[in-house]
Protein backbone atom coordinates (compact mmCIF):
# COMPACT_ATOMS: atom_id res chain seq x y z
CA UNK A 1 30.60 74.58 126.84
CA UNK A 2 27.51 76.06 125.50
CA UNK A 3 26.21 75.87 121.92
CA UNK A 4 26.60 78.73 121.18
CA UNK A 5 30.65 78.84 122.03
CA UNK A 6 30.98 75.62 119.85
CA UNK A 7 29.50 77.30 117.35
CA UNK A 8 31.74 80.35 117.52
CA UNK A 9 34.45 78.62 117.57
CA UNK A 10 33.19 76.28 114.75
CA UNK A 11 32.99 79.43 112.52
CA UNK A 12 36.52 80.29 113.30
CA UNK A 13 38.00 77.04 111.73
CA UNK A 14 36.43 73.86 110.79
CA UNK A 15 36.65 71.34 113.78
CA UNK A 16 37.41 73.61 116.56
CA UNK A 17 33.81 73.32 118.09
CA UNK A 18 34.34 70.21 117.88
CA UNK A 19 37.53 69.38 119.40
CA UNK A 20 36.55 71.97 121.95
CA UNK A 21 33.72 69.31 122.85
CA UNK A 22 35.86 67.07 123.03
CA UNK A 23 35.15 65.02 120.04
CA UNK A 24 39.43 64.91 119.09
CA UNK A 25 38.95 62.41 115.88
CA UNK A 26 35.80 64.06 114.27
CA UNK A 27 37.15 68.00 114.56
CA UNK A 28 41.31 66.70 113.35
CA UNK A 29 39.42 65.12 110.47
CA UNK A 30 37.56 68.38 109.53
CA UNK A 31 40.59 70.46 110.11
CA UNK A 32 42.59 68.59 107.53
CA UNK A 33 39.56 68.59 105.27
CA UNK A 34 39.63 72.52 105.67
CA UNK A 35 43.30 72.42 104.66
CA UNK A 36 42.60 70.18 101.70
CA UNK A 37 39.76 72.59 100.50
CA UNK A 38 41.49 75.39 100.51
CA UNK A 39 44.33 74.02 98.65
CA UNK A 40 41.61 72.34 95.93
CA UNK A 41 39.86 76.49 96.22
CA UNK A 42 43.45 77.78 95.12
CA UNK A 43 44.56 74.93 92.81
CA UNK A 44 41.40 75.70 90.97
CA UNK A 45 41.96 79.44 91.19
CA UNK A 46 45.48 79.03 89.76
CA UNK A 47 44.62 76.70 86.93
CA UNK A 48 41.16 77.80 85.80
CA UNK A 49 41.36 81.24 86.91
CA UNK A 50 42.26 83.21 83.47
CA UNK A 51 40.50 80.70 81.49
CA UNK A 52 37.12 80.15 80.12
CA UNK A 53 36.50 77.62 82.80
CA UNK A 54 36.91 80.11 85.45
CA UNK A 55 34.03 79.43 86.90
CA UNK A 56 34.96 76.11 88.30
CA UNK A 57 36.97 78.42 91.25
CA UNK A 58 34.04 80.50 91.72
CA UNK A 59 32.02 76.80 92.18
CA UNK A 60 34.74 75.31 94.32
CA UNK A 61 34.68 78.89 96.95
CA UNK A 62 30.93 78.70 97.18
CA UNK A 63 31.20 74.62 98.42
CA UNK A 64 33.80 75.50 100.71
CA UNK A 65 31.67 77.92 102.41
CA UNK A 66 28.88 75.40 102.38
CA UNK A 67 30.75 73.17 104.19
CA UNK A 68 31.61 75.44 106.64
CA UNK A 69 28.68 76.07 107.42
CA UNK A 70 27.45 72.49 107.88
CA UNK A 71 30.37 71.61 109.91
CA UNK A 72 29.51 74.99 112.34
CA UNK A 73 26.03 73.43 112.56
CA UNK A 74 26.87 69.78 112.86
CA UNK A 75 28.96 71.29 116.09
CA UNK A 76 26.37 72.91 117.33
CA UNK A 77 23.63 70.42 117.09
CA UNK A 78 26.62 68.06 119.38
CA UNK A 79 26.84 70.74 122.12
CA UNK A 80 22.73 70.66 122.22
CA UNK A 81 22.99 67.00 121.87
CA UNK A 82 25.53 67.31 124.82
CA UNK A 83 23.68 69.64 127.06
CA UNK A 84 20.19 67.66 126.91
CA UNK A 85 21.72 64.84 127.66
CA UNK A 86 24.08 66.39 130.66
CA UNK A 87 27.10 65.69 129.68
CA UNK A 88 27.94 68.98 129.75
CA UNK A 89 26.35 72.13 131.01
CA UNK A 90 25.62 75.32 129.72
């Protein structure tokens, strides 16, 4: 596993790179979190969409793709982690 296939697959859904490194607890955890933040992304889009408050979706879409981002990184800095350390190679 390389880092940069953990971070590919990072980017596809949240926790894959991480699962795929074998790390099974951390990468379920941020799959559900994925599936809880994109039903909080639609709730919000649903309730506050057509209101004056619709910017609290908007808000909510741009934090979800924050944290997609850190979780593709936090995956990637474990496969470097990994590969100094030679517990896996590239």
């Amino acid at each position: 596993m390389t880092e940069a296939r953990a971070l590919r697959l990072a980017l596809l859904a949240w926790g894959l790179g991480d699962l795929a490194l074998g790390r099974r607890a951390i990468g379920l955890a941020w799959m559900a979190a994925e599936v809880a933040a994109i039903a909080g992304v639609v709730f919000l889009t649903l309730t506050f969409g057509d209101t004056s408050w619709y910017l609290l979706p908007f808000l909510a879409g741009a934090a979800f793709l924050a944290l997609w981002a850190t979780q593709a990184t936090f995956a990637y800095r474990a496969a470097q982690a990994q590969v100094t350390n030679g517990e896996i190679t590239g």
